[in-house]
C-alpha atoms as a PDB file:
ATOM      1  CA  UNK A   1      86.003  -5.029 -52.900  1.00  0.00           C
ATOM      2  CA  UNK A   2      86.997  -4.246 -49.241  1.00  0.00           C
ATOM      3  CA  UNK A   3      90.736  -5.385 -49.699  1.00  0.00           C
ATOM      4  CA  UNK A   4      91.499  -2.596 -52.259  1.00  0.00           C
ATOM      5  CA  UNK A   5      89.717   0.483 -50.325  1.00  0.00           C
ATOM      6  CA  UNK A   6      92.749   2.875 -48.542  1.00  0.00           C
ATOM      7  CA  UNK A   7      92.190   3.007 -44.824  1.00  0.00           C
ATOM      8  CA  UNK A   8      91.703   6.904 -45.472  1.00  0.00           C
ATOM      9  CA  UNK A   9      88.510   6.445 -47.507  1.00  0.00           C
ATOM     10  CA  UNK A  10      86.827   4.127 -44.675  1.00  0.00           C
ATOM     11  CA  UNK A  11      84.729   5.131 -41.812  1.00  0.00           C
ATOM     12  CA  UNK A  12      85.629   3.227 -38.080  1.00  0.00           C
ATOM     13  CA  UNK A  13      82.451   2.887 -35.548  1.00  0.00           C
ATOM     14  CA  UNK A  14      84.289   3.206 -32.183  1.00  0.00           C
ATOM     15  CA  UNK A  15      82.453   3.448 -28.856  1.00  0.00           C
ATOM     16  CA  UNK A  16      82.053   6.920 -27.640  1.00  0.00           C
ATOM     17  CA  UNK A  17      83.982   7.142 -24.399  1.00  0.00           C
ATOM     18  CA  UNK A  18      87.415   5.636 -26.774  1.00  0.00           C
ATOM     19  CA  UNK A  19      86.410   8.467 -29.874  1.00  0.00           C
ATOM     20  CA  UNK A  20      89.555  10.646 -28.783  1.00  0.00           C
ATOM     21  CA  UNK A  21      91.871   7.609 -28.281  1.00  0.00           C
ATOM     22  CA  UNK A  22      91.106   6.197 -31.757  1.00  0.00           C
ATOM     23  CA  UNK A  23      91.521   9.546 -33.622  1.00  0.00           C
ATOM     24  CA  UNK A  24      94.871  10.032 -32.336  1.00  0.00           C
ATOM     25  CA  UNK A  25      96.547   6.493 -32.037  1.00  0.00           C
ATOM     26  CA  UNK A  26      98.150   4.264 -34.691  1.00  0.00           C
ATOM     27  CA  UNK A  27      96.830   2.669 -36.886  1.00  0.00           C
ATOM     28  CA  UNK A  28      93.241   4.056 -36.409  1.00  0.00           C
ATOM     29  CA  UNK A  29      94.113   7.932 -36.578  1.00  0.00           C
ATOM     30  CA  UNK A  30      94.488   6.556 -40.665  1.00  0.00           C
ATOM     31  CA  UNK A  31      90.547   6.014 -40.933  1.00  0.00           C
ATOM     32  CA  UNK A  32      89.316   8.839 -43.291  1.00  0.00           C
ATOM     33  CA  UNK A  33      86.517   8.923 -40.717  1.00  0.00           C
ATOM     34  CA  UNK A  34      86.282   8.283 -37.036  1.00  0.00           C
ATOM     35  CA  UNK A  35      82.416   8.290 -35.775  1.00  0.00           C
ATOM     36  CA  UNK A  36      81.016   7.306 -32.591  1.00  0.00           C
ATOM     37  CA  UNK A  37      78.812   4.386 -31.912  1.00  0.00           C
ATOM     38  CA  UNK A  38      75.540   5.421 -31.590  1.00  0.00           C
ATOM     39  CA  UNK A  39      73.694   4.582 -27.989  1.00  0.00           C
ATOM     40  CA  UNK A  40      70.958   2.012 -28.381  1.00  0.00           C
ATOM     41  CA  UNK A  41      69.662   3.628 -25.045  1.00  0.00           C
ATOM     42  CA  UNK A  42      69.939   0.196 -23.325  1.00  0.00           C
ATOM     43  CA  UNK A  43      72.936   1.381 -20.514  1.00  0.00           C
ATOM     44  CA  UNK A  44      72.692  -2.119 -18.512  1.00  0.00           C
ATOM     45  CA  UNK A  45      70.638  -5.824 -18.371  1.00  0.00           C
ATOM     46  CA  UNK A  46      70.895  -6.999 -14.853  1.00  0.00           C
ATOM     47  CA  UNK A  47      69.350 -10.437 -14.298  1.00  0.00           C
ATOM     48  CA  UNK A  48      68.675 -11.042 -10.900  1.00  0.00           C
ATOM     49  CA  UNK A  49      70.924  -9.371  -8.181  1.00  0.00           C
ATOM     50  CA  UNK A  50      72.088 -11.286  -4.705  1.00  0.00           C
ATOM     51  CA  UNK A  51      69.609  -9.944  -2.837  1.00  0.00           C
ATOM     52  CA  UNK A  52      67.120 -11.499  -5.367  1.00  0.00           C
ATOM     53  CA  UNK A  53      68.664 -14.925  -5.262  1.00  0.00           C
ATOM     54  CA  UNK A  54      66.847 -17.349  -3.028  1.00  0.00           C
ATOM     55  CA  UNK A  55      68.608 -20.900  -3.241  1.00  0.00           C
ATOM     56  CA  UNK A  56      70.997 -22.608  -5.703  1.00  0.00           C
ATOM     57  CA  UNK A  57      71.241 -25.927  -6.797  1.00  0.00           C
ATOM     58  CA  UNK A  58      73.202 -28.492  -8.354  1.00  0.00           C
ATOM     59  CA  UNK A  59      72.711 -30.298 -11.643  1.00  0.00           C
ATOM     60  CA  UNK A  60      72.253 -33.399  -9.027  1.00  0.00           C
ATOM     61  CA  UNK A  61      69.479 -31.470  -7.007  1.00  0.00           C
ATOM     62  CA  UNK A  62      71.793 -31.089  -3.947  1.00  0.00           C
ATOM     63  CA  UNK A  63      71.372 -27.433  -2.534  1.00  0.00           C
ATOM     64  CA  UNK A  64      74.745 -24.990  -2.588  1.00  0.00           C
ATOM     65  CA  UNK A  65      75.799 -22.688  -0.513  1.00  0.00           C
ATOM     66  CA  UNK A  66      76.969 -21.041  -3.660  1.00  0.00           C
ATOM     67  CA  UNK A  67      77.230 -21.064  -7.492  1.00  0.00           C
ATOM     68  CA  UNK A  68      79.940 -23.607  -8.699  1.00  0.00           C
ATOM     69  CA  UNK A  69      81.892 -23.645 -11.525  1.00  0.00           C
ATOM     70  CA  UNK A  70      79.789 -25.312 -14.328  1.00  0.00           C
ATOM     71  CA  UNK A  71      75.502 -25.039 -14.659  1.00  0.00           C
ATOM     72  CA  UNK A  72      73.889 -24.178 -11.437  1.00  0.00           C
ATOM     73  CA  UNK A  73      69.855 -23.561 -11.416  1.00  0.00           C
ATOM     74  CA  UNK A  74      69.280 -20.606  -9.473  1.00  0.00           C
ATOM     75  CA  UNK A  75      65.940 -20.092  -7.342  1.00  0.00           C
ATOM     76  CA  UNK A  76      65.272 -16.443  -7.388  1.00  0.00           C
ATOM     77  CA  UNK A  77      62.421 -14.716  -4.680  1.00  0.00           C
ATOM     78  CA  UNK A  78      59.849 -13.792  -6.866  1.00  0.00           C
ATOM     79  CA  UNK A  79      59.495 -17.893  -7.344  1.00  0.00           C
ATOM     80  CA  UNK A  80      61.300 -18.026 -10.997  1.00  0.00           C
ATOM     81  CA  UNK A  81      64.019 -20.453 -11.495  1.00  0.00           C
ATOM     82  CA  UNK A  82      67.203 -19.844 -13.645  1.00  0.00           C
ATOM     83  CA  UNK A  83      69.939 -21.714 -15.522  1.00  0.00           C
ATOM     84  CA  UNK A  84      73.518 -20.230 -15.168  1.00  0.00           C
ATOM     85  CA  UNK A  85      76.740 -21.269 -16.741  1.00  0.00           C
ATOM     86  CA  UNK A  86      79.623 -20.356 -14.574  1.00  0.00           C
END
């Protein structure tokens, strides 16, 4: 069972850029093992950018001048349409 394994006979998964950090501050310098997490290869998503964004709306249907706070449905240039949550 996990609850009776020492901290010095498990293995952390810390992002790569933090691998130094973790080995040498409290309490994770205690992990037996400190290994970095490997890269899926994926560095960013970006959906749509400004430049792509063509008109946004209201739930109502009302055009914005910008995205409010709440669901807005995005028009984007290539003719697509998008839900957003902001």
């Amino acid at each position: 069972m996990f609850v009776y394994t020492p901290i010095s006979e498990a293995t952390l998964y810390v992002p790569e850029a933090s691998l130094a950090s973790y080995k040498t501050t409290h309490p994770w310098s205690g992990f037996g093992t400190i290994l970095p997490i490997e890269s899926s290869g994926i560095e960013s998503r970006t959906i749509g950018t400004v430049a792509d964004v063509e008109a946004v709306y209201g739930l109502d249907g009302k055009r914005c001048d910008s995205m409010k706070s709440g669901m807005n449905i995005i028009r984007m240039s290539d003719g697509t349409t998008r839900k957003i949550v902001k």
